[in-house]
Protein backbone atom coordinates (compact mmCIF):
# COMPACT_ATOMS: atom_id res chain seq x y z
CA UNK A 1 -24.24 13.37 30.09
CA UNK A 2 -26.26 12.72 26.74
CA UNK A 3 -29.98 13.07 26.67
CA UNK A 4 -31.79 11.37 23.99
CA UNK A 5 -35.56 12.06 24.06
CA UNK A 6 -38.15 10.55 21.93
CA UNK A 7 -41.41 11.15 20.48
CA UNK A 8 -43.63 9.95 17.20
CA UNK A 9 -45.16 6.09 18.95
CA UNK A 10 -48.81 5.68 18.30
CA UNK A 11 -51.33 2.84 17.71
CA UNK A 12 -51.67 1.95 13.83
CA UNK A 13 -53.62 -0.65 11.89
CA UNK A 14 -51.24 -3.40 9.64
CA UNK A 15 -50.05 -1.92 6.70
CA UNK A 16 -49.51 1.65 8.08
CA UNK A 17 -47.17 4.07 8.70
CA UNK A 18 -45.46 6.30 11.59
CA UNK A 19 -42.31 8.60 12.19
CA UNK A 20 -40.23 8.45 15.65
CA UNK A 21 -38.27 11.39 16.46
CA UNK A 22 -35.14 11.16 18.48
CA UNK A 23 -33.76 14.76 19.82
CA UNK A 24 -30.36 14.04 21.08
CA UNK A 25 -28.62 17.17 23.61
CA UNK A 26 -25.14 16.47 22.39
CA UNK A 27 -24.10 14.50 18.88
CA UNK A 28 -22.17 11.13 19.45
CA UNK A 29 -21.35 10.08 15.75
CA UNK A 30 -23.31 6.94 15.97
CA UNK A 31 -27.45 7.18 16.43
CA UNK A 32 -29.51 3.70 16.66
CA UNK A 33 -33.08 2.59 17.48
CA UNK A 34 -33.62 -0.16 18.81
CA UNK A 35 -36.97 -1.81 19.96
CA UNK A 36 -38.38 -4.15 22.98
CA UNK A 37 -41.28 -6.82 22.80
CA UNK A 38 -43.16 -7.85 26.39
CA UNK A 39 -41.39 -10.80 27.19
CA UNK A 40 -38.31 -10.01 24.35
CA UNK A 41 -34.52 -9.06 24.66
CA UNK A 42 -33.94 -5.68 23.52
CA UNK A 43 -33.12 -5.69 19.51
CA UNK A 44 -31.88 -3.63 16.54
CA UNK A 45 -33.47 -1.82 14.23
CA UNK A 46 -31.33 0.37 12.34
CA UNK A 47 -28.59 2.98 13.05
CA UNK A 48 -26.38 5.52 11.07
CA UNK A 49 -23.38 7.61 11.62
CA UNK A 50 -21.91 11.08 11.05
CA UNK A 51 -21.58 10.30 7.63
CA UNK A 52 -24.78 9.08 6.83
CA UNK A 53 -24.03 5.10 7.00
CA UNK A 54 -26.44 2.94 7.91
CA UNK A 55 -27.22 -0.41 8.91
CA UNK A 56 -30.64 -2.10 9.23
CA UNK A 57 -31.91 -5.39 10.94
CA UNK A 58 -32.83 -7.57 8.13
CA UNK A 59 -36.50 -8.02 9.53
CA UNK A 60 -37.13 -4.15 8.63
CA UNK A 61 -35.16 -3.74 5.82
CA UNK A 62 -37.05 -2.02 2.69
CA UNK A 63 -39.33 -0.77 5.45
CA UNK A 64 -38.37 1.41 7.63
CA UNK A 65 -35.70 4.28 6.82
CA UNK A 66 -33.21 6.00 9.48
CA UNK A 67 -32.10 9.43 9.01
CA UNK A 68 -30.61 12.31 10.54
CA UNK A 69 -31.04 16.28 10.47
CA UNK A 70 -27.18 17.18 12.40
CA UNK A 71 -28.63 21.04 12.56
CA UNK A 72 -31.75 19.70 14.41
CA UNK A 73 -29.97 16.89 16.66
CA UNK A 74 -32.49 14.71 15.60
CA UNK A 75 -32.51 11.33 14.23
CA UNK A 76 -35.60 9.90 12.86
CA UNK A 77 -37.01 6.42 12.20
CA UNK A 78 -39.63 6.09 9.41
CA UNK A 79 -41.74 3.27 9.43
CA UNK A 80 -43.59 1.81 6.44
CA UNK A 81 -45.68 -1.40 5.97
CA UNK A 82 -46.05 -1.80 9.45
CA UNK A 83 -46.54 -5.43 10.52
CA UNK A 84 -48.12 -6.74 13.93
CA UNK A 85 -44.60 -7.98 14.91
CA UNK A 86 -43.14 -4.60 14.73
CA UNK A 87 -44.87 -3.39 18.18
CA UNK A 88 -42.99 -2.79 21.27
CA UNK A 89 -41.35 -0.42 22.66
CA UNK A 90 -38.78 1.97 20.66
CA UNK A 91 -35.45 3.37 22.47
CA UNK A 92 -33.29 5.49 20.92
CA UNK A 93 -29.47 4.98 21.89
CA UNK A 94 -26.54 6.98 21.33
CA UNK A 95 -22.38 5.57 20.90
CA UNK A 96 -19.10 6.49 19.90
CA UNK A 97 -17.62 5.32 16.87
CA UNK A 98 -19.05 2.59 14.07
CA UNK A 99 -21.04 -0.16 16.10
CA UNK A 100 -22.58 -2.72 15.53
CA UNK A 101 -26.37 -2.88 15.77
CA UNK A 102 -26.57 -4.61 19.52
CA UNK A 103 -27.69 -2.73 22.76
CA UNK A 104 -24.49 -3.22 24.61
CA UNK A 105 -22.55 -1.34 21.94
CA UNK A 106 -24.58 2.08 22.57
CA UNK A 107 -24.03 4.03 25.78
CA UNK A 108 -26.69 6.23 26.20
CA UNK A 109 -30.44 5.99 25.73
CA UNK A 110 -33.67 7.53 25.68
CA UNK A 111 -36.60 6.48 27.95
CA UNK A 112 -38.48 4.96 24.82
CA UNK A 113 -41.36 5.33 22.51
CA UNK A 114 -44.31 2.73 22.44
CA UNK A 115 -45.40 1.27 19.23
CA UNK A 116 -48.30 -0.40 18.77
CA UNK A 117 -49.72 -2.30 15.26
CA UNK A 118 -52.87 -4.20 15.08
CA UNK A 119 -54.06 -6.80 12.58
């Protein structure tokens, strides 16, 4: 079973900036955050690969930056020019393979991170 734990939420003011942290027990190949509004489905944010390939949700894009540290198991999420719209809740999910950037795809996931921005 893969654990995926993560850390790094936090209240910020518009325009600011935060780093979630996603320590994974065993690598999958394919690391993706996603994120949850009250009263929203579940979306995507961004994920990568064992390679370093990435893929971004087009309402974060220029923004926020995934990346990975393989000796760490840790894939991180950095956030800049945070907007209002951006809070919710932040999972982490782990898959197999190239997928595409939709919570079905993933198989495994972390219990989430809560994001707050404020105008």
């Amino acid at each position: 079973q893969v654990q995926l734990v993560e850390s790094g939420g936090g209240s910020v003011q518009s325009g600011g900036s935060l780093r979630l942290s996603c320590v994974v027990s065993s690598y999958t190949g394919c690391m993706g955050w996603f994120r949850q509004a009250p009263g929203k489905e579940r979306e995507g944010v961004a994920l990568i690969n064992s390679s370093g390939r990435t893929k971004y949700a087009d309402s974060v894009k220029g923004r926020f930056t995934i990346s990975q540290d393989n000796a760490k198991n840790t894939v991180y999420l950095q956030m800049n020019g945070l907007k209002p719209e951006d809070t919710g809740m932040y999972y982490c999910a782990a898959g197999y393979g190239w997928l595409p950037l939709t919570p079905g795809a993933f198989t495994y996931w972390g219990q989430g991170t809560q994001v707050t921005v404020s105008s």
